[in-house]
Protein backbone atom coordinates (compact mmCIF):
# COMPACT_ATOMS: atom_id res chain seq x y z
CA UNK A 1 0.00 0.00 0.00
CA UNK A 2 1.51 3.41 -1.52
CA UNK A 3 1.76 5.83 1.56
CA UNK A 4 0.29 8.48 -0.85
CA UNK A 5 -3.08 6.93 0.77
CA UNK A 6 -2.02 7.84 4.39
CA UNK A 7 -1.35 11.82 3.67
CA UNK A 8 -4.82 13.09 2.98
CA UNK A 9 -5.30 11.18 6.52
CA UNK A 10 -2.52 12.81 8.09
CA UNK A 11 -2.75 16.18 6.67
CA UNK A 12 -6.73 16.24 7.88
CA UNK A 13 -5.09 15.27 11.73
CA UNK A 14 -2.32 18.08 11.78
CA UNK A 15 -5.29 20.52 10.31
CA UNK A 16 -7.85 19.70 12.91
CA UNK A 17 -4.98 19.45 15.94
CA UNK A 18 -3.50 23.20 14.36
CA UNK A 19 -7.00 24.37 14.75
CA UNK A 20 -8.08 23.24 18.14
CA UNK A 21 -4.47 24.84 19.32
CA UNK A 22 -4.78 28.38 18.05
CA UNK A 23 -8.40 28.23 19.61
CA UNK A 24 -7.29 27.54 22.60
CA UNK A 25 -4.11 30.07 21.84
CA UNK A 26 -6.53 32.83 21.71
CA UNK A 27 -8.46 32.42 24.82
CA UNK A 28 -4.64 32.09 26.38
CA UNK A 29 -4.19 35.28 24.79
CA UNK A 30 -7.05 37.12 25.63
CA UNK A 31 -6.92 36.03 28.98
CA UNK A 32 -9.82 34.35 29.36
CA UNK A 33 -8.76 31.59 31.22
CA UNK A 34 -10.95 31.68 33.95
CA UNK A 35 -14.59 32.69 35.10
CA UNK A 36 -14.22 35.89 36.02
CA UNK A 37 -12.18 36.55 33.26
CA UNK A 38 -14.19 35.25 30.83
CA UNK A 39 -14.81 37.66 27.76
CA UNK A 40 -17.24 37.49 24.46
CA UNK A 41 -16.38 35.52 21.65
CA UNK A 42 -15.86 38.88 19.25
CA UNK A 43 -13.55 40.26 22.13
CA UNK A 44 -11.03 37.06 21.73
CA UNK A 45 -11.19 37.09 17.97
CA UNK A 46 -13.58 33.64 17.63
CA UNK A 47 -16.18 32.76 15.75
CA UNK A 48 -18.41 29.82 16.37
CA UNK A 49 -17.55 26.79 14.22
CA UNK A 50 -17.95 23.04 14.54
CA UNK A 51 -14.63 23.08 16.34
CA UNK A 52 -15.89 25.47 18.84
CA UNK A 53 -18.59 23.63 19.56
CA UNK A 54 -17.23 19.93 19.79
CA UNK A 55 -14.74 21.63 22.53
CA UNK A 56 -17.33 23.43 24.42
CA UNK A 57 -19.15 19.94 24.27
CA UNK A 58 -16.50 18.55 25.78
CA UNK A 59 -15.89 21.50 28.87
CA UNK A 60 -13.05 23.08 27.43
CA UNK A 61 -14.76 26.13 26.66
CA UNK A 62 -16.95 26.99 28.86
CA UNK A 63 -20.24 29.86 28.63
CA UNK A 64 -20.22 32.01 31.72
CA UNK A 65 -23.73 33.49 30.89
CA UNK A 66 -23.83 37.41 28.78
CA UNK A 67 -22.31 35.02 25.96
CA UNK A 68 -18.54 35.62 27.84
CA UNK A 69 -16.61 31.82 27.63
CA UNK A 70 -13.06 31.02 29.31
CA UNK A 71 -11.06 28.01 29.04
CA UNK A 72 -10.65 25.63 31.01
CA UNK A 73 -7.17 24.95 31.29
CA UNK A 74 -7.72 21.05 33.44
CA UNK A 75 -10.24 20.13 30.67
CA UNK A 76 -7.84 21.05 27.97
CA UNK A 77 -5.12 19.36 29.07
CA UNK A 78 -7.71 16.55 29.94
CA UNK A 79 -8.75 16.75 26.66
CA UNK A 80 -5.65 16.35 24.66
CA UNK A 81 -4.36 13.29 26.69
CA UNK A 82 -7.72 11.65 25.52
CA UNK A 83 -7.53 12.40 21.95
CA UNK A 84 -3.13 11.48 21.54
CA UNK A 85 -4.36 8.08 23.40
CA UNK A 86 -7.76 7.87 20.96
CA UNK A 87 -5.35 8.21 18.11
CA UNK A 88 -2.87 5.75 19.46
CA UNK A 89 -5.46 3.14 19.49
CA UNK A 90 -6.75 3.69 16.30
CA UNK A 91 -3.20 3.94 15.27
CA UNK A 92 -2.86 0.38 16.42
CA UNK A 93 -5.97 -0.89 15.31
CA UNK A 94 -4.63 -0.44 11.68
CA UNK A 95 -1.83 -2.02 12.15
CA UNK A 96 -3.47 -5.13 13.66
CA UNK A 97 -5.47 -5.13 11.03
CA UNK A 98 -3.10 -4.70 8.57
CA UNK A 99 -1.24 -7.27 10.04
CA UNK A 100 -3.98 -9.95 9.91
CA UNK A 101 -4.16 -9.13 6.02
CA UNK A 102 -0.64 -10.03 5.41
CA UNK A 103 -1.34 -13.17 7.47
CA UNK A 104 -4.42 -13.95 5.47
CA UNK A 105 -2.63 -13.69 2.38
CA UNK A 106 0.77 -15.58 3.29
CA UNK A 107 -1.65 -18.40 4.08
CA UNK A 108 -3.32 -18.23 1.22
């Protein structure tokens, strides 16, 4: 199997990784990094996206009340363990299953 079929796969990851960082940059940066800091999307320079949302799902931005979010610094780091050890597994799924191809096919 060409490895030409793993970039589009790896590109998407780094994209989606890149993203979720500079959102979380930008709360760093606008100091918003805790509830009585917490400040309107506009005022750190976000705009609501899928990303935004699957994060705020998952507590890492979280809504104050006046629309004014801050990050939660715990979650984040909570988060990322989660997802590196999500990918890791997956990671090692394919190459089980990969694996069990080449096995199929030596018996064969």
């Amino acid at each position: 199997m060409s490895m030409r079929y793993y970039q589009p796969v790896s590109a998407a990851l780094v994209f989606i990784l890149n993203r979720q960082r500079r959102l979380v940059e930008r709360f760093q940066d606008a100091g918003a990094v805790s509830p009585d800091a917490a400040k309107r999307l506009a005022e750190i320079g976000v705009t609501p996206s899928f990303m935004f949302a699957r994060m705020s799902a998952r507590g890492v931005f979280v809504p104050v009340g006046d629309e004014r979010w801050w990050l939660n610094a715990t979650v984040w780091t909570r988060y990322r363990r989660w997802q590196t050890k999500r990918m890791v597994v997956g990671g090692l799924a394919v190459l089980a299953a990969c694996v069990l191809v080449v096995a199929l096919l030596i018996s064969l």
